[in-house]
PDB file of N, CA and C in Angstrom:
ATOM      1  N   UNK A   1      36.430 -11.921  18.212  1.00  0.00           N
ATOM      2  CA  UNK A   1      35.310 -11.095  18.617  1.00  0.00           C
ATOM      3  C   UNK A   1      34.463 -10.786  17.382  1.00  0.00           C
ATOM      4  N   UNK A   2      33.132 -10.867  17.542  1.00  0.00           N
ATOM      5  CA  UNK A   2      32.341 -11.192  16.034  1.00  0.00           C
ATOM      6  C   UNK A   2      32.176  -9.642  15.893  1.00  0.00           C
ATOM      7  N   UNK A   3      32.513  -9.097  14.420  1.00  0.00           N
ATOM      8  CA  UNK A   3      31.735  -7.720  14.420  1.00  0.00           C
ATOM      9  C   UNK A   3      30.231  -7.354  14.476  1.00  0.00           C
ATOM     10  N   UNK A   4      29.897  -6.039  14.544  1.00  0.00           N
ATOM     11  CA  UNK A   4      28.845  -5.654  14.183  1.00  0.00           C
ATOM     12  C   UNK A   4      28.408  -4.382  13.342  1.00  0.00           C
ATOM     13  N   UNK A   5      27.811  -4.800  12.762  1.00  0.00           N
ATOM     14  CA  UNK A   5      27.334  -3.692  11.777  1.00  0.00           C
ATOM     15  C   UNK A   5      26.224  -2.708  12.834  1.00  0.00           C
ATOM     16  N   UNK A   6      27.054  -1.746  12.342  1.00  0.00           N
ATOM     17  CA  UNK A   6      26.390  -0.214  12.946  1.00  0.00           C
ATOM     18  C   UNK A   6      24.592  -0.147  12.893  1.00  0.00           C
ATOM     19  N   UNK A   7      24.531  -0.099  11.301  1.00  0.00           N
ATOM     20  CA  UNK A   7      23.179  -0.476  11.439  1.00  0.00           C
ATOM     21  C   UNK A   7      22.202  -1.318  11.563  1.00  0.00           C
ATOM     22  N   UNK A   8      22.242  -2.293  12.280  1.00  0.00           N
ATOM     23  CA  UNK A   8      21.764  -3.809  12.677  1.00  0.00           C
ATOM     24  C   UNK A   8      21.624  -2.992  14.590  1.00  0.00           C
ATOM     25  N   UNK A   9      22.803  -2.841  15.262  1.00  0.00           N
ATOM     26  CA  UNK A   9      23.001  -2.624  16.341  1.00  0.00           C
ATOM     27  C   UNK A   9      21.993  -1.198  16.294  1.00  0.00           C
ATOM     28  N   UNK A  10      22.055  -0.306  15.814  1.00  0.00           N
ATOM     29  CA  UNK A  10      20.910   0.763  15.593  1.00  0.00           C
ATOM     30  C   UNK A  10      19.513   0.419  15.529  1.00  0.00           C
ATOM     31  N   UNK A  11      19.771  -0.476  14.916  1.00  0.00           N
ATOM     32  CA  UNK A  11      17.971  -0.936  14.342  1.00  0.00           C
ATOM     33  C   UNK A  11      17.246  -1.822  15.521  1.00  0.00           C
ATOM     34  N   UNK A  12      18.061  -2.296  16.514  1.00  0.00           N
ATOM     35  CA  UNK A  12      17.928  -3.455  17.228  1.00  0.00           C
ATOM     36  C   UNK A  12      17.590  -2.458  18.337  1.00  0.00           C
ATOM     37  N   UNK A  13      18.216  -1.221  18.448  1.00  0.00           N
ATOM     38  CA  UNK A  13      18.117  -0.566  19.612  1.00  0.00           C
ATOM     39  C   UNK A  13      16.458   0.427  19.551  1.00  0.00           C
ATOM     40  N   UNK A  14      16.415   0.575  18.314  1.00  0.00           N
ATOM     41  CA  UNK A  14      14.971   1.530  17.992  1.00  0.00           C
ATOM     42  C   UNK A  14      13.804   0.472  17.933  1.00  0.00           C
ATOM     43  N   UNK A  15      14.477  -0.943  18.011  1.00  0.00           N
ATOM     44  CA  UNK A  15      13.089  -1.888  18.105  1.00  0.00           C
ATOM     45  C   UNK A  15      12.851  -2.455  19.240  1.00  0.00           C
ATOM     46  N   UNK A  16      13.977  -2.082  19.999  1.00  0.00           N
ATOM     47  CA  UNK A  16      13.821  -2.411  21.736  1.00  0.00           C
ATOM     48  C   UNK A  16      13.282  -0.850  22.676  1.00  0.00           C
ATOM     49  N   UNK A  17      13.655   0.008  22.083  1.00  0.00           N
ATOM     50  CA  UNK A  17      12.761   1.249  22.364  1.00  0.00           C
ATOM     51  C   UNK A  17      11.123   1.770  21.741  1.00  0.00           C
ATOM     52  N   UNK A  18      11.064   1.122  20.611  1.00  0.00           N
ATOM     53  CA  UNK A  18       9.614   0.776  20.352  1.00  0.00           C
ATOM     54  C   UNK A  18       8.620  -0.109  21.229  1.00  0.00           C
ATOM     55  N   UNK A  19       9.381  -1.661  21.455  1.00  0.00           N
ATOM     56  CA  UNK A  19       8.366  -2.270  22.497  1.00  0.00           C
ATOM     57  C   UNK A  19       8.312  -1.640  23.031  1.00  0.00           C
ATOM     58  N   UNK A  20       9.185  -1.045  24.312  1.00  0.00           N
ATOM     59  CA  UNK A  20       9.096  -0.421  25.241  1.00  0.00           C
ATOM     60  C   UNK A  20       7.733   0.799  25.284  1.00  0.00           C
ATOM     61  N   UNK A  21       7.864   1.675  24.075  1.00  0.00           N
ATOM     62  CA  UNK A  21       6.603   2.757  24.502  1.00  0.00           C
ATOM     63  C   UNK A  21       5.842   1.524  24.120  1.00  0.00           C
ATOM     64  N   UNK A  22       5.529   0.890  22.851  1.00  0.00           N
ATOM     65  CA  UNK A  22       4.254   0.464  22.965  1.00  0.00           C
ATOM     66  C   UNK A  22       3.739  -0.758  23.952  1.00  0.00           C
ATOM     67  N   UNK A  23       4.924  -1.177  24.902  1.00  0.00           N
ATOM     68  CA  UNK A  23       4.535  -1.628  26.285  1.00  0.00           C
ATOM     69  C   UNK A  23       3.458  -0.941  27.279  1.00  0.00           C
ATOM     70  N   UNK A  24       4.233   0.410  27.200  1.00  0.00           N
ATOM     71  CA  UNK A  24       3.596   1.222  27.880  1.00  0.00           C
ATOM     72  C   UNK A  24       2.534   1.918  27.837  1.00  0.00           C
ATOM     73  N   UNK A  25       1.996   2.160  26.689  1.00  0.00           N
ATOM     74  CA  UNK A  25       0.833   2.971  26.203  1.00  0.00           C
ATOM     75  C   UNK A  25       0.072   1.487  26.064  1.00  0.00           C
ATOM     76  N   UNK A  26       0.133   0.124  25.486  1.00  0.00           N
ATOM     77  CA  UNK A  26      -0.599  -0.537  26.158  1.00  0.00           C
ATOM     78  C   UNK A  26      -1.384  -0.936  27.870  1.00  0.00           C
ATOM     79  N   UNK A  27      -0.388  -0.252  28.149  1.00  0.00           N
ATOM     80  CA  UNK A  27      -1.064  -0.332  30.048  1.00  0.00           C
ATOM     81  C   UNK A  27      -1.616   0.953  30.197  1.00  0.00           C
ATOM     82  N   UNK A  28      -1.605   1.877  29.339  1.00  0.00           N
ATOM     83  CA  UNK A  28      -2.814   2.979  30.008  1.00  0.00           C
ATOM     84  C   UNK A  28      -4.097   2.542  30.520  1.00  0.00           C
ATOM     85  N   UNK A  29      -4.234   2.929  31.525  1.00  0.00           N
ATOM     86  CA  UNK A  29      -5.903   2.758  31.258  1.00  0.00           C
ATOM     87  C   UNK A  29      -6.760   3.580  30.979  1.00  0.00           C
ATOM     88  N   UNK A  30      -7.579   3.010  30.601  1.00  0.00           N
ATOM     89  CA  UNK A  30      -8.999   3.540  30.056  1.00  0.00           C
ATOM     90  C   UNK A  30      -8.983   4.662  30.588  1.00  0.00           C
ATOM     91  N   UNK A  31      -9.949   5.834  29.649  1.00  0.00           N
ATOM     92  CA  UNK A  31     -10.263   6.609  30.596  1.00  0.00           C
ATOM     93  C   UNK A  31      -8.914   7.797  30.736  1.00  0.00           C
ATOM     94  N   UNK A  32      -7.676   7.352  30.489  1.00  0.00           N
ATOM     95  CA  UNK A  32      -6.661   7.986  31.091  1.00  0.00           C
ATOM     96  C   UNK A  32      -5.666   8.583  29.672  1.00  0.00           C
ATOM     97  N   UNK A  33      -4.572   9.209  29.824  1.00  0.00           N
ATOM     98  CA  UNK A  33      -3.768   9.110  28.553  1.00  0.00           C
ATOM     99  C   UNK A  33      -2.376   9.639  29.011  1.00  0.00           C
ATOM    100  N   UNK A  34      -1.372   9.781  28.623  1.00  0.00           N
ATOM    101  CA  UNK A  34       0.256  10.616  28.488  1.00  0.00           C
ATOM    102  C   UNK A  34       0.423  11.000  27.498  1.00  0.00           C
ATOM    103  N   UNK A  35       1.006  11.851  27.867  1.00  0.00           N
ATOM    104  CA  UNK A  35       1.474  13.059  26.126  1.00  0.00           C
ATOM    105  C   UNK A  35       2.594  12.226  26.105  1.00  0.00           C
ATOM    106  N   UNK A  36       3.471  12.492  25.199  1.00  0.00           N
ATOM    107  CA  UNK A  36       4.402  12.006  24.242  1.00  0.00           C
ATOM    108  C   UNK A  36       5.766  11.910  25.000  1.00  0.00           C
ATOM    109  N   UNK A  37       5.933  13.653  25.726  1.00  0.00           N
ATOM    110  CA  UNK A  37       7.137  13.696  26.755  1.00  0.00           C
ATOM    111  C   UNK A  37       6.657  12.514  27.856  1.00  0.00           C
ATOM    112  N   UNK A  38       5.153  12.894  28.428  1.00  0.00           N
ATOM    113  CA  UNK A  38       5.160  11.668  29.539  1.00  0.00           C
ATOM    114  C   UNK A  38       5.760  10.632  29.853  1.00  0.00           C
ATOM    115  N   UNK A  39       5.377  10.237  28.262  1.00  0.00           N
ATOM    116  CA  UNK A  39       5.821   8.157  27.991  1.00  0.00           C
ATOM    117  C   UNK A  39       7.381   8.484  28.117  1.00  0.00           C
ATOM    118  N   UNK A  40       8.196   9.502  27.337  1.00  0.00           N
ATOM    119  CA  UNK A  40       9.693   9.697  27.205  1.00  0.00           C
ATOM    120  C   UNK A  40      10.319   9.548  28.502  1.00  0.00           C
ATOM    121  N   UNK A  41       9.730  10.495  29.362  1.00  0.00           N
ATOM    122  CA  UNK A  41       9.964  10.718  30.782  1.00  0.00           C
ATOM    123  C   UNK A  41       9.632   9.352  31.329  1.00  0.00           C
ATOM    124  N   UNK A  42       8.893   8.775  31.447  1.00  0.00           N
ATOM    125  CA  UNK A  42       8.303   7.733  32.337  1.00  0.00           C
ATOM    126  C   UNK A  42       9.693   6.441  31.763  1.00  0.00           C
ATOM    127  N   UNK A  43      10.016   6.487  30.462  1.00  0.00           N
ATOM    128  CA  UNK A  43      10.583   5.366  29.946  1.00  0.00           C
ATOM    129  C   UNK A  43      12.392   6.091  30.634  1.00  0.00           C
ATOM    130  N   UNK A  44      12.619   7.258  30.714  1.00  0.00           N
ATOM    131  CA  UNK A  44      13.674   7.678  30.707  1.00  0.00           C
ATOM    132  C   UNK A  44      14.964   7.397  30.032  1.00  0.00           C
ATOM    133  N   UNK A  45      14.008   7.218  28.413  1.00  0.00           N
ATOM    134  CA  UNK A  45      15.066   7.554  26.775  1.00  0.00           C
ATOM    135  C   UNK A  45      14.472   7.965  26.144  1.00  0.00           C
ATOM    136  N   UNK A  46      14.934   9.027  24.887  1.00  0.00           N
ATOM    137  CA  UNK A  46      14.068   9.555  23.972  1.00  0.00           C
ATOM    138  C   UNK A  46      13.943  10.634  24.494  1.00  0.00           C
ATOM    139  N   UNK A  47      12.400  11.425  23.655  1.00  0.00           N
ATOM    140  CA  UNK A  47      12.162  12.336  23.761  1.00  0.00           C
ATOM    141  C   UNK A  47      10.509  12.415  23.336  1.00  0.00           C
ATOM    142  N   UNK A  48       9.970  13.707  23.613  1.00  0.00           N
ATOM    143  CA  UNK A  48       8.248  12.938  22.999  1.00  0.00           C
ATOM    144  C   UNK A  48       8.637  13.177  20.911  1.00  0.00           C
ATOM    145  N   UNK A  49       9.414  13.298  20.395  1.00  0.00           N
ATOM    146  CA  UNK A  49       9.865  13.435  18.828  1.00  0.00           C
ATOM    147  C   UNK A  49       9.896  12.132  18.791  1.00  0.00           C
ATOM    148  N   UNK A  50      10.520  11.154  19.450  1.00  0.00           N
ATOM    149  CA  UNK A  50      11.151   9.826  19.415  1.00  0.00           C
ATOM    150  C   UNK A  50       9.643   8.714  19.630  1.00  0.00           C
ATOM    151  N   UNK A  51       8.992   9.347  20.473  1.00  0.00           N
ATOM    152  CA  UNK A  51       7.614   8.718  21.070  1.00  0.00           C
ATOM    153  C   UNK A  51       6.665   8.513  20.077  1.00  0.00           C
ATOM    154  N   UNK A  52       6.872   9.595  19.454  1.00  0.00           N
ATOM    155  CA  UNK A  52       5.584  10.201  17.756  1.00  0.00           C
ATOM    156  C   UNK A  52       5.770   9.371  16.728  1.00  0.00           C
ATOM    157  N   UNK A  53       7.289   8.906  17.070  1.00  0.00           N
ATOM    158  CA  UNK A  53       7.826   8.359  15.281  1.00  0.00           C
ATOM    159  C   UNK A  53       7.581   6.915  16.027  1.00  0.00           C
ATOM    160  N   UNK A  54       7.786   6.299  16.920  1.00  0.00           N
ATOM    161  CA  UNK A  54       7.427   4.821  17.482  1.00  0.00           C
ATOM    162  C   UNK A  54       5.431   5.037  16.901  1.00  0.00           C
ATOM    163  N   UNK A  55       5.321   6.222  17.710  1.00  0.00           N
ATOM    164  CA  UNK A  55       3.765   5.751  17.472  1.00  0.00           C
ATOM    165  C   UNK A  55       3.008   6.060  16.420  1.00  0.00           C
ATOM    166  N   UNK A  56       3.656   6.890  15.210  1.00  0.00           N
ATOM    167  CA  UNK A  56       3.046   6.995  13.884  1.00  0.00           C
ATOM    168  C   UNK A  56       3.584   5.328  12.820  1.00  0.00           C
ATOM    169  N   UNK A  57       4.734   5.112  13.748  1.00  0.00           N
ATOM    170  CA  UNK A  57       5.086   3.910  12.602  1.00  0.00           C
ATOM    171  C   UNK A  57       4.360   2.481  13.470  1.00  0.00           C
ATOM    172  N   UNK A  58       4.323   2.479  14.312  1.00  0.00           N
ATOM    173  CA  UNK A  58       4.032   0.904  14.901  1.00  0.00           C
ATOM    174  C   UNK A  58       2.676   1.015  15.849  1.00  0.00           C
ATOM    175  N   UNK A  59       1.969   2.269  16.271  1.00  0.00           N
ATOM    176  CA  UNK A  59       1.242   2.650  16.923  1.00  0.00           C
ATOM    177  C   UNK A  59      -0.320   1.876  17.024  1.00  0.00           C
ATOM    178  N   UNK A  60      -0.652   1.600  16.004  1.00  0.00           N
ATOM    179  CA  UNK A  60      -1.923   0.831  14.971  1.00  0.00           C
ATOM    180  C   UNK A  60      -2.162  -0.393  16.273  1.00  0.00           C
ATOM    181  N   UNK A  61      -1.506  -1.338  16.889  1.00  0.00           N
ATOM    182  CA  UNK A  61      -1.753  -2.375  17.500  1.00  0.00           C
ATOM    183  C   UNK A  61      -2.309  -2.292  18.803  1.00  0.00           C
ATOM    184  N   UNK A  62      -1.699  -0.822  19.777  1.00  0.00           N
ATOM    185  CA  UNK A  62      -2.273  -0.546  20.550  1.00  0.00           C
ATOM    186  C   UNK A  62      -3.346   0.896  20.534  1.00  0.00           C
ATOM    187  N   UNK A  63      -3.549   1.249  21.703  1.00  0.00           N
ATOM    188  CA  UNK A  63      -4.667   2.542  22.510  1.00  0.00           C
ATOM    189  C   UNK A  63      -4.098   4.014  22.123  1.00  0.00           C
ATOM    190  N   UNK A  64      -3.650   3.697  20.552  1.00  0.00           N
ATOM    191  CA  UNK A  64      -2.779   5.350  20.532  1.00  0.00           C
ATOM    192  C   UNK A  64      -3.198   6.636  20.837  1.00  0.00           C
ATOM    193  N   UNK A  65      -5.065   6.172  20.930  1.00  0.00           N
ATOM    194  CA  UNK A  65      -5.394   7.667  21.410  1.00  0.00           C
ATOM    195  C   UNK A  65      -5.272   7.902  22.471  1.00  0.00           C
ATOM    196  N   UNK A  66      -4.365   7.189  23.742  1.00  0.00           N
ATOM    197  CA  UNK A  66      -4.557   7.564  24.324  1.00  0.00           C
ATOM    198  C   UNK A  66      -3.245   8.401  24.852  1.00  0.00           C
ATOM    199  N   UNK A  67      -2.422   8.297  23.774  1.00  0.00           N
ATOM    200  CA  UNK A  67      -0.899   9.178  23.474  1.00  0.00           C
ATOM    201  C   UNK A  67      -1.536  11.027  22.758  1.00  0.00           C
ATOM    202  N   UNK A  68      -1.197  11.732  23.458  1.00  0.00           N
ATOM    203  CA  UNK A  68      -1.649  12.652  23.264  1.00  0.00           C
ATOM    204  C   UNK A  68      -0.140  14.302  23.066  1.00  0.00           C
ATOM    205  N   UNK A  69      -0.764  15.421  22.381  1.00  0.00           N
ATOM    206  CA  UNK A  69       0.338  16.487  22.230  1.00  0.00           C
ATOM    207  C   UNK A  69      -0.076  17.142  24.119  1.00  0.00           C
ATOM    208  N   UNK A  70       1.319  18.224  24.664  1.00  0.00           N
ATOM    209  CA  UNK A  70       1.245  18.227  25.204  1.00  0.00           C
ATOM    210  C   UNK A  70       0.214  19.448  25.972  1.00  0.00           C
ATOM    211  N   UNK A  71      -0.303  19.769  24.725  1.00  0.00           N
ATOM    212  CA  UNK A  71      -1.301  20.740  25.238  1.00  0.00           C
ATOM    213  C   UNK A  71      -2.505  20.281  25.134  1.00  0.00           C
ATOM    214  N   UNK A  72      -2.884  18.827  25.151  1.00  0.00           N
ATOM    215  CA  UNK A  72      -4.286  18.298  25.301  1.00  0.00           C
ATOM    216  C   UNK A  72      -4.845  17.839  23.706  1.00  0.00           C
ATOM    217  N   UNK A  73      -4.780  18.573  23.048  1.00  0.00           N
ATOM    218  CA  UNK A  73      -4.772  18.343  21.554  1.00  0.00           C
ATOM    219  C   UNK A  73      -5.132  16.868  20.999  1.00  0.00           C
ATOM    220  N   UNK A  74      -5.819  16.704  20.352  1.00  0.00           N
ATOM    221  CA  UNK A  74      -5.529  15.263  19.924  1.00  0.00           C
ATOM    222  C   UNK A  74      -4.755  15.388  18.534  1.00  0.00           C
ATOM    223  N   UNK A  75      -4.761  13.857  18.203  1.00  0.00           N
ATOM    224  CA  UNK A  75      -3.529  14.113  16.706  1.00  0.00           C
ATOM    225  C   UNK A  75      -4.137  14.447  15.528  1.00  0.00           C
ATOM    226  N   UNK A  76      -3.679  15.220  15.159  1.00  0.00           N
ATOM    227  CA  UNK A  76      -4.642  15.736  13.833  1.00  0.00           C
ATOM    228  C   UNK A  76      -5.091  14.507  12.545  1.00  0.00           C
ATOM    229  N   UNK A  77      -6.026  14.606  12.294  1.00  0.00           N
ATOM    230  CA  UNK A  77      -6.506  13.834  10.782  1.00  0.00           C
ATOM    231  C   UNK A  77      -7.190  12.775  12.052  1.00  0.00           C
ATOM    232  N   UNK A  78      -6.975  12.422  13.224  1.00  0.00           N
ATOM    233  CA  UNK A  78      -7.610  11.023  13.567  1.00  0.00           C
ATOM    234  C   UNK A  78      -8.943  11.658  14.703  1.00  0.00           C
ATOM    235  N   UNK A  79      -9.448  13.044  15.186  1.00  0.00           N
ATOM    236  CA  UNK A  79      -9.976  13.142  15.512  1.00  0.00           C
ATOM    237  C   UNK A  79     -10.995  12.745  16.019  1.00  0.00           C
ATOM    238  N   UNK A  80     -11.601  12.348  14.621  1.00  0.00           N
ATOM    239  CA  UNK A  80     -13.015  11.662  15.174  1.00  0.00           C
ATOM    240  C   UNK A  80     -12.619  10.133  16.047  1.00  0.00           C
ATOM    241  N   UNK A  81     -12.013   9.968  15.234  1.00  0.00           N
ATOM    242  CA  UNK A  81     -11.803   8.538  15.832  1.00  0.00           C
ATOM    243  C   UNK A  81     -11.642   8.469  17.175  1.00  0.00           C
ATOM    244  N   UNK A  82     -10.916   9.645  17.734  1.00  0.00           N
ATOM    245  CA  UNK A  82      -9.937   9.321  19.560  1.00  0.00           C
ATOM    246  C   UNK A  82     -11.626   9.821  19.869  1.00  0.00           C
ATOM    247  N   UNK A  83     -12.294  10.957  19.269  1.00  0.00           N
ATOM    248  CA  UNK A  83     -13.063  11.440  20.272  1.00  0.00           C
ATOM    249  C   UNK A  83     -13.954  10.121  20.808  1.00  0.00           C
ATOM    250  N   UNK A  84     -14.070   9.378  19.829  1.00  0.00           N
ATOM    251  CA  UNK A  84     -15.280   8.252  19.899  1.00  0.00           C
ATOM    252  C   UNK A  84     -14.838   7.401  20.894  1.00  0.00           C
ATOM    253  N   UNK A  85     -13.176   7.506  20.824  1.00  0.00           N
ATOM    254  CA  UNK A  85     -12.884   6.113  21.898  1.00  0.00           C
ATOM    255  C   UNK A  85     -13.005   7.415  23.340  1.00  0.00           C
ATOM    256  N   UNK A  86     -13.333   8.390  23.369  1.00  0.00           N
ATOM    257  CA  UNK A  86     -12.683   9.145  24.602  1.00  0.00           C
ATOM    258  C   UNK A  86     -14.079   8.941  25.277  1.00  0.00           C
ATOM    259  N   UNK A  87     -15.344   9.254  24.165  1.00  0.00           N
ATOM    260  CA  UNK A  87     -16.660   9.201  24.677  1.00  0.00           C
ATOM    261  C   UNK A  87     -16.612   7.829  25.631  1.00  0.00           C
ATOM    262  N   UNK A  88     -16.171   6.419  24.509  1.00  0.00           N
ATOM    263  CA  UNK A  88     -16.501   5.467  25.157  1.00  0.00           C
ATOM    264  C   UNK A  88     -16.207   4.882  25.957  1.00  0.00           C
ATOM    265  N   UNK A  89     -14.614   5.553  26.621  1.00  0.00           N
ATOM    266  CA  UNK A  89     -13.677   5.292  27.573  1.00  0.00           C
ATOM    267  C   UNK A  89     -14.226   6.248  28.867  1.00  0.00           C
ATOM    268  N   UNK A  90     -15.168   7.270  28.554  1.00  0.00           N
ATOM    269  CA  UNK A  90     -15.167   8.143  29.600  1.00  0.00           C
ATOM    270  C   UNK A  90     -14.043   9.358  29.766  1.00  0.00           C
ATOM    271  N   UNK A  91     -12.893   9.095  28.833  1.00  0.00           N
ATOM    272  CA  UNK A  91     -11.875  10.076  28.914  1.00  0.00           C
ATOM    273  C   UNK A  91     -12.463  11.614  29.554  1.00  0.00           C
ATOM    274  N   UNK A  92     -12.418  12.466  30.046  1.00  0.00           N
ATOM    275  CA  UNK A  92     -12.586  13.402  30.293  1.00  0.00           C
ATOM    276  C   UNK A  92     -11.872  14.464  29.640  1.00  0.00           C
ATOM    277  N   UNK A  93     -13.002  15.557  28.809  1.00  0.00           N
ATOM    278  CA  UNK A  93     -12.267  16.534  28.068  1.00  0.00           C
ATOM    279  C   UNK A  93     -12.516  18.059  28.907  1.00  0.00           C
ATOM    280  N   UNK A  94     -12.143  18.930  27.730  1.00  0.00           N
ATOM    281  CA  UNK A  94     -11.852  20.070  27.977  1.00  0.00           C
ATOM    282  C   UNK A  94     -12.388  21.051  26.991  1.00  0.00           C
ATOM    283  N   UNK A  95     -13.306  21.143  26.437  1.00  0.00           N
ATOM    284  CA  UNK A  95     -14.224  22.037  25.415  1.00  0.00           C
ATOM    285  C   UNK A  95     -14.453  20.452  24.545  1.00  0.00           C
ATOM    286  N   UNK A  96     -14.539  20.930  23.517  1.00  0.00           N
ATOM    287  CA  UNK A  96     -14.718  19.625  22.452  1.00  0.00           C
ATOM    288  C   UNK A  96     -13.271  19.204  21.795  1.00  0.00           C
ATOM    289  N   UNK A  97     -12.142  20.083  22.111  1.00  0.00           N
ATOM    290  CA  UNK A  97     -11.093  19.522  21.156  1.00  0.00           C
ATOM    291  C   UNK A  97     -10.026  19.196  22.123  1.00  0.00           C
ATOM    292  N   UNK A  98     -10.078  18.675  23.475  1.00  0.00           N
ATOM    293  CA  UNK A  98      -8.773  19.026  23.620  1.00  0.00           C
ATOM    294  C   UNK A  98      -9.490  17.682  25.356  1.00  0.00           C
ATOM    295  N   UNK A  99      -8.462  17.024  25.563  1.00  0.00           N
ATOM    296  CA  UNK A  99      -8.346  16.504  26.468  1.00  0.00           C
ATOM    297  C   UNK A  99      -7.790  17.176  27.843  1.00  0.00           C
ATOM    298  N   UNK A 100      -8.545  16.809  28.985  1.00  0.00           N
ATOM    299  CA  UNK A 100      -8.359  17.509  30.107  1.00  0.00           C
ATOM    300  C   UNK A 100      -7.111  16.933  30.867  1.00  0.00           C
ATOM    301  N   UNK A 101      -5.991  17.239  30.852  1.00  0.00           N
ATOM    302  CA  UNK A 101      -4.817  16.586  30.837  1.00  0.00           C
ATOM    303  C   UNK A 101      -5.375  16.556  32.831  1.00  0.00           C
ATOM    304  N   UNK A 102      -5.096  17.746  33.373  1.00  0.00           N
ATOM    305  CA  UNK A 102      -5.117  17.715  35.131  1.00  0.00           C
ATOM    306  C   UNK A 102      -6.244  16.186  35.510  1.00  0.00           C
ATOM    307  N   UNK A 103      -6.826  16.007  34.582  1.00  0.00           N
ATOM    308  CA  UNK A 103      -8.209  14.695  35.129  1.00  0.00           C
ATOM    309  C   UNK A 103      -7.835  13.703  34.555  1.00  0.00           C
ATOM    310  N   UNK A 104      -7.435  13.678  33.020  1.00  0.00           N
ATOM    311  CA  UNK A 104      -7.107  12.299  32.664  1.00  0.00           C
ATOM    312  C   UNK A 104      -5.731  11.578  32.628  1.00  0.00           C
ATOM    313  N   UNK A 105      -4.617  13.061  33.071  1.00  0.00           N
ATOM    314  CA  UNK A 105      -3.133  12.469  33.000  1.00  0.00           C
ATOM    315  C   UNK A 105      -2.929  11.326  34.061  1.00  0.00           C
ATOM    316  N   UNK A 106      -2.027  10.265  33.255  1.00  0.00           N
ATOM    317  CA  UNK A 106      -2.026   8.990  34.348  1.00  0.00           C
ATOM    318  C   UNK A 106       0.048   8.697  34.077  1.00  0.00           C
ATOM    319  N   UNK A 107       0.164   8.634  35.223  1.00  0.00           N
ATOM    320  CA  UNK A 107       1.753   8.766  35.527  1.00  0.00           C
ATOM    321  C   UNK A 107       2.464   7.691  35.490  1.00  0.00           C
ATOM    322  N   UNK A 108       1.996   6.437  34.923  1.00  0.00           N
ATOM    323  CA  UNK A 108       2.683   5.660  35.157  1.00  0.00           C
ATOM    324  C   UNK A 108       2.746   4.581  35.822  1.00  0.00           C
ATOM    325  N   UNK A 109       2.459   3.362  35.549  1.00  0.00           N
ATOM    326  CA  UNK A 109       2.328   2.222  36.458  1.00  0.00           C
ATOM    327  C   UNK A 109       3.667   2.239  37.843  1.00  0.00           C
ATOM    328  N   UNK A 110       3.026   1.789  38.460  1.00  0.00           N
ATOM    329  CA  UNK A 110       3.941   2.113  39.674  1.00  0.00           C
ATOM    330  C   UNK A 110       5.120   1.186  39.350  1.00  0.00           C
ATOM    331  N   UNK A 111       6.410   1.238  40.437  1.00  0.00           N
ATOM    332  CA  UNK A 111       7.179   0.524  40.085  1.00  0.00           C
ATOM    333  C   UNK A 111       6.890  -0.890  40.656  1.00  0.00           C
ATOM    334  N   UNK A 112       8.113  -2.131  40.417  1.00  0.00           N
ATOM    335  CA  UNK A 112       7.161  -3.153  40.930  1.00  0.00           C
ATOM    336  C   UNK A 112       7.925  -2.957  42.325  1.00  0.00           C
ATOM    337  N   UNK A 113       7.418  -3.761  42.889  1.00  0.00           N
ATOM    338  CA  UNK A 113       8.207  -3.967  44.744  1.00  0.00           C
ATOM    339  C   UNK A 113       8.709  -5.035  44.478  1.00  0.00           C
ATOM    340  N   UNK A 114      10.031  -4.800  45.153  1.00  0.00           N
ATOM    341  CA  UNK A 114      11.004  -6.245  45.499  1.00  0.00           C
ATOM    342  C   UNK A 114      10.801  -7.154  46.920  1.00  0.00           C
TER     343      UNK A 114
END
């Protein structure tokens, strides 16, 4: 029986839980976003702590603005940037700083049918 090293089997598991959110936050659509618990919840592993560190380290390739804190907030230091994609997405806000979670929260691609 071949061994395995602990941390190989660790590392393999945080890079199969990485695709995974950034599977998922790639299928947002436009216009739409999930806070951090969302994606956690929707993926059912993790936590939105676990969601933050996938999407501060590997986040860059996909729609990260459209990963949001759970009080509407966007992520600090990138502001301008989400607001510009929110303008151009249509995102719907909530004063100037804060995304209107009840209008733009999106739950999740459905499941598929068998």
């Amino acid at each position: 029986m071949p061994e395995h090293n602990e941390d190989e089997t660790a590392g393999g598991a945080a890079t199969a839980y990485a695709d995974l959110v950034l599977d998922l936050v790639d299928r947002i659509p436009s216009g739409h976003v999930m806070t951090y618990g969302d994606v956690a919840e929707y993926l059912g592993a993790g936590g939105p702590r676990q969601v933050g560190r996938v999407m501060a380290t590997s986040g860059g390739a996909v729609p990260w603005w459209r990963v949001i804190r759970a009080d509407g907030r966007m992520l600090p230091g990138h502001e301008r940037r989400a607001l510009t994609e929110y303008a151009r997405e249509g995102t719907p806000l909530r004063g100037e700083d804060r995304v209107d979670l009840r209008r733009a929260r999106w739950q999740g691609p459905l499941p598929r049918r068998r």
